[in-house]
Protein backbone atom coordinates (compact mmCIF):
# COMPACT_ATOMS: atom_id res chain seq x y z
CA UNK A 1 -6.89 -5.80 15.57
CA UNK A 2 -5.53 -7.08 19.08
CA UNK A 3 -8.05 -10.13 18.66
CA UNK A 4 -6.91 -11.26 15.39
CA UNK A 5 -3.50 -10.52 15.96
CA UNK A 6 -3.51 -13.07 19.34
CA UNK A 7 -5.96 -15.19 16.90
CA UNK A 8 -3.16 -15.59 14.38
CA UNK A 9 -0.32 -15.84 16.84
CA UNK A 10 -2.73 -18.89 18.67
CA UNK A 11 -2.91 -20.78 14.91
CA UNK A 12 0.83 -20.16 14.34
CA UNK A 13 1.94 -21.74 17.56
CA UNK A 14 -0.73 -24.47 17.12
CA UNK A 15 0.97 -25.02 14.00
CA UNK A 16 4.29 -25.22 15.09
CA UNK A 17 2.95 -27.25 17.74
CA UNK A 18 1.68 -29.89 14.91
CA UNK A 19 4.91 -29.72 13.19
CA UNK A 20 7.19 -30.16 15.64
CA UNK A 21 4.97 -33.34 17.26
CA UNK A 22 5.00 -34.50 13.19
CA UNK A 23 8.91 -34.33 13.18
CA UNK A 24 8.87 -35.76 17.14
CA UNK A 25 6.69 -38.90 15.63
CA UNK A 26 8.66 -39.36 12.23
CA UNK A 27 11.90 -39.21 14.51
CA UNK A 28 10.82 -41.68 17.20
CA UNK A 29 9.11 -44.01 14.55
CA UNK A 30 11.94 -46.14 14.67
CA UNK A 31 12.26 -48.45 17.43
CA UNK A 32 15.63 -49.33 18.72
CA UNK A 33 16.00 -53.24 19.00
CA UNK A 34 18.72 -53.47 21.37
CA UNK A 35 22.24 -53.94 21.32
CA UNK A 36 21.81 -58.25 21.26
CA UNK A 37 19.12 -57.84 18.49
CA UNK A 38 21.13 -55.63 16.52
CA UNK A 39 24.63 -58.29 16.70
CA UNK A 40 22.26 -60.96 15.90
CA UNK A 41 20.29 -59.56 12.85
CA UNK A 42 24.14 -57.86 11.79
CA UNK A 43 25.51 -61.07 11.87
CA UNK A 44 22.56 -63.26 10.48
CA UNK A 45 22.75 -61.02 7.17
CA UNK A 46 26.57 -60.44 6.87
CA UNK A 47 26.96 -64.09 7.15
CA UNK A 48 24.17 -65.35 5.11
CA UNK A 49 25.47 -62.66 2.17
CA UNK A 50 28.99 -64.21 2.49
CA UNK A 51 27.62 -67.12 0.51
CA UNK A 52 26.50 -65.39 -2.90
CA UNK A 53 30.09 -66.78 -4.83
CA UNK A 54 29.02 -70.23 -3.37
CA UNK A 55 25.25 -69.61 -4.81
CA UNK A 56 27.14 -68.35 -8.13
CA UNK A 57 29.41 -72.06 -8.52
CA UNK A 58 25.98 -73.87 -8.05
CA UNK A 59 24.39 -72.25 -10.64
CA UNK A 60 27.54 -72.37 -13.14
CA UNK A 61 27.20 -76.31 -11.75
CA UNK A 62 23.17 -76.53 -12.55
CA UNK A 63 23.80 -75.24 -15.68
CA UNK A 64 26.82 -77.42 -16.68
CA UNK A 65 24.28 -80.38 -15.48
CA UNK A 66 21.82 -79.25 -17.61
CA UNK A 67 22.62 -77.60 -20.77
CA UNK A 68 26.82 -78.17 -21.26
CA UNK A 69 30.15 -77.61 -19.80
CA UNK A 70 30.26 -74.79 -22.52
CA UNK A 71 27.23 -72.80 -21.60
CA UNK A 72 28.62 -73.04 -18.04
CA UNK A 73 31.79 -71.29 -19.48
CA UNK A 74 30.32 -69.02 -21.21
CA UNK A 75 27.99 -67.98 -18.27
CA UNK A 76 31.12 -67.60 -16.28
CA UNK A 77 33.44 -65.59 -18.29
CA UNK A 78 30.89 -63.21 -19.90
CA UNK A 79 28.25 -63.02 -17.75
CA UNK A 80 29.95 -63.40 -14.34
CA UNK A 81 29.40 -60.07 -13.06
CA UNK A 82 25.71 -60.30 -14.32
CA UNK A 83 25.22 -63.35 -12.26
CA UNK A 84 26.52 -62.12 -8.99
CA UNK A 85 24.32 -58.98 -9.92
CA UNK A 86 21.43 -61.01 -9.96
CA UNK A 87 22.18 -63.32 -6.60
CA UNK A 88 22.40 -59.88 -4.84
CA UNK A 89 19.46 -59.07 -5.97
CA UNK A 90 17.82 -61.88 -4.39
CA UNK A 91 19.71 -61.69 -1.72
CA UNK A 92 18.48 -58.06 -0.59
CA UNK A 93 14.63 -58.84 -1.21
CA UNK A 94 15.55 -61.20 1.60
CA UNK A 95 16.94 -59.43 3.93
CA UNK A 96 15.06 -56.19 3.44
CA UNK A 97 11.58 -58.59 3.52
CA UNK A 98 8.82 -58.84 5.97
CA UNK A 99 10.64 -62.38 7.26
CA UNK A 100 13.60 -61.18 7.89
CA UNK A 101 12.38 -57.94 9.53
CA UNK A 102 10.22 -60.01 12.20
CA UNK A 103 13.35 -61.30 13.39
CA UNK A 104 15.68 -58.16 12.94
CA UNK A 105 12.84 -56.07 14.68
CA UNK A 106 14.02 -52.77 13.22
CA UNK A 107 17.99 -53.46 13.08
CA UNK A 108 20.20 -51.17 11.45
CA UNK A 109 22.45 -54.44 10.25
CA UNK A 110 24.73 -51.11 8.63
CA UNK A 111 27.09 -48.83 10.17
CA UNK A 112 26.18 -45.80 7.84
CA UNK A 113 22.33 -46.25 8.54
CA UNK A 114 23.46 -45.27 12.78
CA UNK A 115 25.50 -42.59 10.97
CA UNK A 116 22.57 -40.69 9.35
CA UNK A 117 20.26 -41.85 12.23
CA UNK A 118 22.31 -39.40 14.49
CA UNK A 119 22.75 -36.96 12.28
CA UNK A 120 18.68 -36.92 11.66
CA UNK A 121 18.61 -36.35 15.48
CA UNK A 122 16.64 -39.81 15.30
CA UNK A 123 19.00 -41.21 17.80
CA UNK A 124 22.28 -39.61 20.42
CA UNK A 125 25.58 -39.68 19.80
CA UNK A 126 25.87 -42.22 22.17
CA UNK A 127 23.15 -44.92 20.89
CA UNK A 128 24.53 -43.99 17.33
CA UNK A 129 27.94 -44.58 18.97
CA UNK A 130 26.87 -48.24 20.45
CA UNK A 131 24.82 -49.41 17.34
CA UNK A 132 27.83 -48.69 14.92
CA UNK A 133 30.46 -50.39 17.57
CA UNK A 134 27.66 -53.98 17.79
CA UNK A 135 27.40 -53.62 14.04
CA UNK A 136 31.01 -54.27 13.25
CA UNK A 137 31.75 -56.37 15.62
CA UNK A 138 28.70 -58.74 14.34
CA UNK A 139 30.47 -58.47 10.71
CA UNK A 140 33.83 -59.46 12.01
CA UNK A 141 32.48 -62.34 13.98
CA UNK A 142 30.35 -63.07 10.84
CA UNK A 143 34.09 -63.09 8.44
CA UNK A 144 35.34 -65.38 11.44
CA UNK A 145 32.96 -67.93 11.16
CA UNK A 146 32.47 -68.05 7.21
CA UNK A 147 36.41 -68.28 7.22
CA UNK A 148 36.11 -71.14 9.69
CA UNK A 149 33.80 -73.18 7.78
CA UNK A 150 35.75 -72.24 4.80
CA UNK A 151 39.17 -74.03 6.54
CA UNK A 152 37.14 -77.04 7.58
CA UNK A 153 34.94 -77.75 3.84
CA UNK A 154 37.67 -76.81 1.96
CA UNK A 155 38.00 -74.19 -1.13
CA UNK A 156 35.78 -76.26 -3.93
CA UNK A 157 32.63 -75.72 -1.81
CA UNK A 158 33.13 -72.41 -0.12
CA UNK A 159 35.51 -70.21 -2.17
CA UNK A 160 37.61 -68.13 -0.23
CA UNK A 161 37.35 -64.18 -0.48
CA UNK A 162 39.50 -61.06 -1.03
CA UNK A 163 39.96 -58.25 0.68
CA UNK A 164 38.04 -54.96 -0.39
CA UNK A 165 39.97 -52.05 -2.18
CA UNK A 166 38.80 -49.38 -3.58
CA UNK A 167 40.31 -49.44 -7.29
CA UNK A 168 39.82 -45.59 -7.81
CA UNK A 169 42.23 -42.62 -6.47
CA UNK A 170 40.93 -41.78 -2.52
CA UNK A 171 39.21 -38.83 -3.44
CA UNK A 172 37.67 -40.97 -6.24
CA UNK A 173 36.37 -43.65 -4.00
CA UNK A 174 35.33 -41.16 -0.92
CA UNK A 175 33.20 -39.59 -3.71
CA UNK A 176 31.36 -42.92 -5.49
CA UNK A 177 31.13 -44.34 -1.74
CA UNK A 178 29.37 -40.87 -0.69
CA UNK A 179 27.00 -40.84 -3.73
CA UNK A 180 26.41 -44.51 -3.66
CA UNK A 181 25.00 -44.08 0.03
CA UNK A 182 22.84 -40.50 -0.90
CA UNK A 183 21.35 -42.06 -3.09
CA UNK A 184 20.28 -45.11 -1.60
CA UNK A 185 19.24 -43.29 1.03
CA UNK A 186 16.90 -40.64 -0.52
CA UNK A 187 15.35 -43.97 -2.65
CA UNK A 188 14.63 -46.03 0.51
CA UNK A 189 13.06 -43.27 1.88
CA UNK A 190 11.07 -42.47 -1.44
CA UNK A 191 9.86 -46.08 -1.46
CA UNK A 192 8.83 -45.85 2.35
CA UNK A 193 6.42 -42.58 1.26
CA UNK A 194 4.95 -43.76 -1.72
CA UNK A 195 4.58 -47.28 -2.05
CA UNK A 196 2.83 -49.77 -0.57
CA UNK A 197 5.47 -51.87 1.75
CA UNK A 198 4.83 -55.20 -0.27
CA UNK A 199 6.80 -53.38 -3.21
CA UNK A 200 9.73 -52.04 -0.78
CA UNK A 201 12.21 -54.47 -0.25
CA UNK A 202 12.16 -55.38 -4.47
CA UNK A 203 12.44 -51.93 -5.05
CA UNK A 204 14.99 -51.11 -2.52
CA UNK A 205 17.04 -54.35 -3.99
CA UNK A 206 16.55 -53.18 -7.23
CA UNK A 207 17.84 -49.82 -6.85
CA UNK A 208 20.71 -50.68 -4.89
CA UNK A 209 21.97 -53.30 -7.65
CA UNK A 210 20.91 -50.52 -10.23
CA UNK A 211 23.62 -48.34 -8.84
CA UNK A 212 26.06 -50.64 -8.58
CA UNK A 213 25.98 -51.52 -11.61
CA UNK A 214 26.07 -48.01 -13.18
CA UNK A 215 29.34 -47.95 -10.90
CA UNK A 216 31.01 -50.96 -12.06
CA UNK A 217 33.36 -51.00 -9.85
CA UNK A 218 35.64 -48.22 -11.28
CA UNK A 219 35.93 -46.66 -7.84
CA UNK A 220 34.43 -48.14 -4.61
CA UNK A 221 32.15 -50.83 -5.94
CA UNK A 222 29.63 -49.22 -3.85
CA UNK A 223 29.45 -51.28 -0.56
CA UNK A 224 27.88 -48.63 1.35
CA UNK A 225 29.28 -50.47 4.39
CA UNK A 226 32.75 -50.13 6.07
CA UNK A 227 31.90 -53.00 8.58
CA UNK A 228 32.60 -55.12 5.10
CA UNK A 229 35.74 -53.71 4.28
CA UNK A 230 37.37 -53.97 7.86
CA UNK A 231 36.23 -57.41 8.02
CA UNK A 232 37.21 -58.13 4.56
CA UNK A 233 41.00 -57.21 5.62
CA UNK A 234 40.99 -59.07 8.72
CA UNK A 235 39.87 -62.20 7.82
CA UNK A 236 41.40 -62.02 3.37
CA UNK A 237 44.05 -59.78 4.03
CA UNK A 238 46.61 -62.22 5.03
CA UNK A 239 49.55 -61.01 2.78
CA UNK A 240 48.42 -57.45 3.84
CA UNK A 241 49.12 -58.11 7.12
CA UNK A 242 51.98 -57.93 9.92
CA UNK A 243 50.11 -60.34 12.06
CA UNK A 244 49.52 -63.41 10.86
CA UNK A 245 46.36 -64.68 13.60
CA UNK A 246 43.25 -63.84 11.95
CA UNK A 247 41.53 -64.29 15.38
CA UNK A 248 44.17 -61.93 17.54
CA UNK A 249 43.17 -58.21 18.89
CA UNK A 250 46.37 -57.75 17.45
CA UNK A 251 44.80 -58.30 12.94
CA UNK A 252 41.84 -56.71 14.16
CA UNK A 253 43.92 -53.30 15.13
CA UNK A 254 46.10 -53.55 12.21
CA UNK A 255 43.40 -53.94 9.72
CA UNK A 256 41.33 -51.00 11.56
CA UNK A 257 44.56 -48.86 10.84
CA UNK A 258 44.92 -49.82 7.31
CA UNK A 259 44.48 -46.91 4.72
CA UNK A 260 41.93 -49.23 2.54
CA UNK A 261 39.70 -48.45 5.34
CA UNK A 262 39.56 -44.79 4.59
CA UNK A 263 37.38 -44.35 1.71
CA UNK A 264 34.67 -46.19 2.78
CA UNK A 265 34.45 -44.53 6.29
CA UNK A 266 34.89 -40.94 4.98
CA UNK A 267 32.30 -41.93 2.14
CA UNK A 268 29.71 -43.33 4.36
CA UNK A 269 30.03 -40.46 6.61
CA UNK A 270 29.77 -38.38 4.07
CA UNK A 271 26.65 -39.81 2.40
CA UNK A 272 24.80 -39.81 5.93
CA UNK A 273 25.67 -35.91 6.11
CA UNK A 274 24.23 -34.89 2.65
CA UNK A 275 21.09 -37.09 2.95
CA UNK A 276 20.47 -35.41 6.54
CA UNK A 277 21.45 -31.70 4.79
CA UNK A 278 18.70 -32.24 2.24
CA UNK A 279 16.24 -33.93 4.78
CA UNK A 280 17.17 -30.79 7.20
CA UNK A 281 16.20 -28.57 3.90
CA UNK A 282 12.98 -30.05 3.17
CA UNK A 283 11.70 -30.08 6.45
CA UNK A 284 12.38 -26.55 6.62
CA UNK A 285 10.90 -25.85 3.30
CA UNK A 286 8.10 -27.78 4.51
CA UNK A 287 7.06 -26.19 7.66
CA UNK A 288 7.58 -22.28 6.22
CA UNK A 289 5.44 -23.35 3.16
CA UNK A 290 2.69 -25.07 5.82
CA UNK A 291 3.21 -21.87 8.05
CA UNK A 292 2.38 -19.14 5.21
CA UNK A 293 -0.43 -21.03 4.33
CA UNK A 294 -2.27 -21.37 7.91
CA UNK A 295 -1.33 -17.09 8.08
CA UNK A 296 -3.27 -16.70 4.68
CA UNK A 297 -6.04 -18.95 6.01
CA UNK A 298 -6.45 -17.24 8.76
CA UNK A 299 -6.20 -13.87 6.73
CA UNK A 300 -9.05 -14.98 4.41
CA UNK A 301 -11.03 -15.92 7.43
CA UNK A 302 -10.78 -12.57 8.65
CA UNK A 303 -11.93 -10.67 5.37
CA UNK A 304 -15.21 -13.08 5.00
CA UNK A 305 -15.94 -12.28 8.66
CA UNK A 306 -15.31 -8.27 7.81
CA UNK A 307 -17.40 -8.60 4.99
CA UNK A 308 -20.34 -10.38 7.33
CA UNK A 309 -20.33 -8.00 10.04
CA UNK A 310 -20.76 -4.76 7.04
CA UNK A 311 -23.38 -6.79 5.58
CA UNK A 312 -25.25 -7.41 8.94
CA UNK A 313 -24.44 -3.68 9.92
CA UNK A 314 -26.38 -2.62 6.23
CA UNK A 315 -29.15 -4.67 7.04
CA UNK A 316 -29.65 -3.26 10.61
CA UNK A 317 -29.31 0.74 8.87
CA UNK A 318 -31.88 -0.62 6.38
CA UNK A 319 -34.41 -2.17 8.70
CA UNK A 320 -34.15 1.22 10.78
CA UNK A 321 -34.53 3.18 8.39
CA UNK A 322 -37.37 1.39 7.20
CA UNK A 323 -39.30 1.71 10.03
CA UNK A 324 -38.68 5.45 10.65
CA UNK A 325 -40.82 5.77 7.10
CA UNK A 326 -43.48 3.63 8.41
CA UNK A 327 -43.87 5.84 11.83
């Protein structure tokens, strides 16, 4: 009994071992790219995405070339929202592809994703702290120079934009915002497990569109990404604002301060907590389920090697036996 017992006790510990090296790997699997890496890919995609109404009034212009001014119309009145579906769509595959990733190397490019990262344990409060401080500054720089380009080329080529508000009640938005990031989450991370990585970044795309269009903008509109909203409001938020410099420390503070902000902050922090709550939860689930089976194991391993020894110990009374008749 002492020998199986320490037996048992040596497979559980091995097995907790395993497990806690498995969550150790799946924790340190991501690499962090740096602080400059991180501004650079931040601002590469927050700038680049700044140009999907310009991508929409070149199609509406392709299509006015070559069908009619009317079927450029009617694209734009009834299908408008379809259309800028569809560019983000594009867009993403992008941006979440195997191009763009040799060149982000890993980057968050997302507040919220340093969020759940630190609430995973994946990362410190401090590193989450950093990457979240580099992403938003890369989006406001990003706002800055689209607005920039937009001054100098004028409105007909790159139309201005607006600043973001959340059309539902702040409980309303904190709520879509929250759900819109769970479960964008819980799909990315379904689509890293089970399918092959060619397949990702449509899927991931996909789903993210999917949801936002479900949405349609009766709350949040689903941005998943305060970074956008404060930048939105510094850079489009001109009659929102006291100060009038959209380059001054001065915008920047006032915008941070603005109540549109809320929502979006509180919903992405939010999000991040429930998608680490449920990760937390299967993990646990995971490693009593994998414990109870190595104690069975070794249980059943312990019966068949009963069960040898009484068989050998028959054998050895038989053959003894045996040979008492024969003398």
């Amino acid at each position: 009994m002492v020998a199986t017992t320490r037996s048992g006790s040596g497979r559980n510990e091995k097995n907790a071992t395993t497990t806690t090296k498995t969550n150790a790997s799946q924790s340190s699997s991501w690499q962090n790219p740096g602080l400059k890496r991180e501004f650079l890919s931040a601002f590469t995609m927050a700038f680049g995405m700044l140009f999907v109404p310009m991508q929409k009034n070149l199609f509406l212009f392709l299509a006015e070339k070559a069908v009619s001014m009317e079927a450029s119309e009617t694209l734009k009145t009834r299908y408008g929202n379809e259309i800028v579906v569809a560019l983000l769509f594009v867009n993403l595959q992008f941006y979440f592809g195997p191009v763009f990733g040799r060149f982000s190397r890993g980057s968050c490019n997302n507040p919220t994703v340093y969020v759940l990262r630190g609430f995973m344990g994946q990362i410190s409060f401090a590193e989450a702290f950093n990457g979240t401080t580099v992403v938003v500054l890369a989006h406001i720089c990003a706002f800055m120079a689209y607005y920039l380009l937009h001054v100098m080329i004028g409105e007909t080529v790159l139309p201005a934009g607006s600043p973001v508000i959340a059309v539902g009640s702040q409980k309303e938005a904190i709520a879509s915002e929250a759900l819109v990031a769970f479960l964008n989450f819980l799909a990315f991370e379904l689509a890293a497990k089970t399918m092959p990585k060619a397949v990702q970044p449509a899927f991931g795309a996909f789903f993210y569109c999917l949801v936002i269009t479900v949405e349609k903008c009766k709350y949040s509109c689903g941005y998943m990404n305060p970074a956008v909203v404060l930048a939105s409001h510094i850079v489009w938020g001109k009659t929102m604002m006291k100060s009038k410099n959209v380059f001054s420390l001065e915008r920047v503070l006032e915008a941070a301060r603005h109540e549109a902000n809320r929502p979006y902050v509180y919903g992405a922090v939010l999000g991040s907590l429930m998608t680490a709550a449920v990760a937390k939860a299967i993990d646990v689930v995971t490693s009593v389920s994998s414990s109870s089976g190595v104690v069975l194991r070794g249980g059943s391993k312990k019966s068949s090697s009963s069960k040898k020894k009484e068989t050998t110990t028959r054998s050895t009374r038989g053959a003894n036996s045996s040979l008492r008749k024969r003398k």
